[in-house]
C-alpha atoms as a PDB file:
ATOM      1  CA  UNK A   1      49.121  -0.325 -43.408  1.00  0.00           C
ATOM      2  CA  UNK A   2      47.457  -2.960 -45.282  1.00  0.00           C
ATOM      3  CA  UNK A   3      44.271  -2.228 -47.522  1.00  0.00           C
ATOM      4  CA  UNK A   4      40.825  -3.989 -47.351  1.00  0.00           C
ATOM      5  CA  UNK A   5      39.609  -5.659 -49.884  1.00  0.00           C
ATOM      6  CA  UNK A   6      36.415  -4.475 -51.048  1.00  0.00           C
ATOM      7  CA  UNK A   7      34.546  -7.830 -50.706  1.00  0.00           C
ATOM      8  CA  UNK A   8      35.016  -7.696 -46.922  1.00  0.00           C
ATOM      9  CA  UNK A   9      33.946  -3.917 -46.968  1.00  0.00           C
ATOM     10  CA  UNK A  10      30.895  -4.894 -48.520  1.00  0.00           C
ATOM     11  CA  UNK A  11      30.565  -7.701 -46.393  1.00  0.00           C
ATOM     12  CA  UNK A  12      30.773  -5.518 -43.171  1.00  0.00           C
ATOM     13  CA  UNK A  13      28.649  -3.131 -45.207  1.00  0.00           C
ATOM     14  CA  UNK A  14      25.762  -5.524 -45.214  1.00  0.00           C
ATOM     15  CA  UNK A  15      26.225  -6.883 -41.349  1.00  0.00           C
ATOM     16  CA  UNK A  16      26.127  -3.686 -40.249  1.00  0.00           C
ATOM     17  CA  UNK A  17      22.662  -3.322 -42.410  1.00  0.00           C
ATOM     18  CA  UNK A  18      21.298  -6.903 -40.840  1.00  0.00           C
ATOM     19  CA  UNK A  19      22.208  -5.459 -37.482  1.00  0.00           C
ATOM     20  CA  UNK A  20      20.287  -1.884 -38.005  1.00  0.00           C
ATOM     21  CA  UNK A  21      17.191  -3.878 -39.104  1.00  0.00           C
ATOM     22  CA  UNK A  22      17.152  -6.249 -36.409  1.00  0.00           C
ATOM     23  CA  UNK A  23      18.424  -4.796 -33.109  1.00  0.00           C
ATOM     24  CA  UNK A  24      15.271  -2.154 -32.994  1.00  0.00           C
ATOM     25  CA  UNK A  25      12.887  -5.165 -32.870  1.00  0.00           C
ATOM     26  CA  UNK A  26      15.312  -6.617 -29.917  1.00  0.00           C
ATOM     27  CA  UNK A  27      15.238  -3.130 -27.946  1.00  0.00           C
ATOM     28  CA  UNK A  28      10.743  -2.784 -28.429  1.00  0.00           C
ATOM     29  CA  UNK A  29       8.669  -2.795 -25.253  1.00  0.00           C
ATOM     30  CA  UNK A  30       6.590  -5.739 -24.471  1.00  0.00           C
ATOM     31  CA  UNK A  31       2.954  -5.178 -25.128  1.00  0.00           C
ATOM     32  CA  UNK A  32       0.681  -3.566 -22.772  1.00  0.00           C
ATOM     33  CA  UNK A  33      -0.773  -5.705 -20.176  1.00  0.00           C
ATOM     34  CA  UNK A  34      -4.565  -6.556 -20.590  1.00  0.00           C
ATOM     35  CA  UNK A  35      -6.954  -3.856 -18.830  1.00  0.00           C
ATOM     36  CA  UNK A  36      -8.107  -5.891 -15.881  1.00  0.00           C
ATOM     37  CA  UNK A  37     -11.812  -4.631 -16.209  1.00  0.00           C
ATOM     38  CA  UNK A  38     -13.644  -3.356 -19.095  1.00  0.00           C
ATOM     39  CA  UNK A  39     -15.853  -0.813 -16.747  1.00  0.00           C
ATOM     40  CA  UNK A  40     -18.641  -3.130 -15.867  1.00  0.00           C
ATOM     41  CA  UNK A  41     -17.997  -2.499 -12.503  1.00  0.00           C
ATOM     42  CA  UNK A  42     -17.585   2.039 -12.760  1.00  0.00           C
ATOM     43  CA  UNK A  43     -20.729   1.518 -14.659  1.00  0.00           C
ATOM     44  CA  UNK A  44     -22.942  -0.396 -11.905  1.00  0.00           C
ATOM     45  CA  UNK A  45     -21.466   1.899  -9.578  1.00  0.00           C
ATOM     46  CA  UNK A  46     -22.995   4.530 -10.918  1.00  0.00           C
ATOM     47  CA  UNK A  47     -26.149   3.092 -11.538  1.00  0.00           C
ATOM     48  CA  UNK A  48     -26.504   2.180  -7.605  1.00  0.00           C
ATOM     49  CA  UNK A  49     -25.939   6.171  -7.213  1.00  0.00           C
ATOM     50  CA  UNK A  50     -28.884   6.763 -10.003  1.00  0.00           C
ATOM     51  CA  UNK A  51     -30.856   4.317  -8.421  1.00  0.00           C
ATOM     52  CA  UNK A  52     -30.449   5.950  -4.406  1.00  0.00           C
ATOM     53  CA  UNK A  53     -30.544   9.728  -5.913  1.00  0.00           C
ATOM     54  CA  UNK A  54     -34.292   8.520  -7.473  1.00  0.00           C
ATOM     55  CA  UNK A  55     -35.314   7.012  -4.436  1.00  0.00           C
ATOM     56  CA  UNK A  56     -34.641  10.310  -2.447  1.00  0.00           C
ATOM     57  CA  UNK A  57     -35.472  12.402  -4.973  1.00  0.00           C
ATOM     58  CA  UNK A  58     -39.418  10.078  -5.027  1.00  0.00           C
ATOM     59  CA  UNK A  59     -39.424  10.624  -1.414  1.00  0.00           C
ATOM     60  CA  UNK A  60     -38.897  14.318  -1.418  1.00  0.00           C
ATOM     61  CA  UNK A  61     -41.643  14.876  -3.905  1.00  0.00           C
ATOM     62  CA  UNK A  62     -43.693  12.621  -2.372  1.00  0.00           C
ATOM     63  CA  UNK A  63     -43.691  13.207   1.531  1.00  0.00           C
ATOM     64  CA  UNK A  64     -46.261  11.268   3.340  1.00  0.00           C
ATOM     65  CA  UNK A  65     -49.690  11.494   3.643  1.00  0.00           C
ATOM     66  CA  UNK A  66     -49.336  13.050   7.131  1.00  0.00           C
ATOM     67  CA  UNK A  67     -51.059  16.195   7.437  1.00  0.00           C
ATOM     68  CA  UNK A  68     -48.216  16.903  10.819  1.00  0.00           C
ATOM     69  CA  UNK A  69     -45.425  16.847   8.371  1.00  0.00           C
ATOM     70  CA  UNK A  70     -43.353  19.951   8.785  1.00  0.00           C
ATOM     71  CA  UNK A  71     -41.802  19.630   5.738  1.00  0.00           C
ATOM     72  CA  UNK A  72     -44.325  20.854   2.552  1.00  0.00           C
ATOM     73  CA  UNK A  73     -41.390  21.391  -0.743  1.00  0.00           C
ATOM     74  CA  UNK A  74     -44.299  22.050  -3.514  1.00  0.00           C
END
């Protein structure tokens, strides 16, 4: 059996080094897609529902001026 010289154990020393540096950066995940809103739309969503729950809410409080209206809350 024939013995290695140590300038090619070194060598392979250092290749294998180059190769533990690099090949994690081959293996990473590609970077997260852009988010394809930024909420605008959740947001004016629920400010529609704010919006109808104040209506109702005005008209409850605020029944009309009919004095044959069953319905008397306050």
């Amino acid at each position: 059996m024939a013995a290695f010289p140590r300038a090619s154990l070194g060598l392979v020393a250092i290749m294998l080094l180059a190769l533990d540096v690099v090949l994690p950066n081959v293996q990473a995940q590609a970077p997260a897609p852009a988010p394809t809103s930024d909420g605008a739309s959740i947001d004016q969503g629920i400010a529609y529902l704010l919006m109808l729950l104040a209506l109702v809410l005005t008209y409850l409080v605020h029944p009309l001026n009919d004095a044959s209206t069953p319905c008397k809350l306050f």
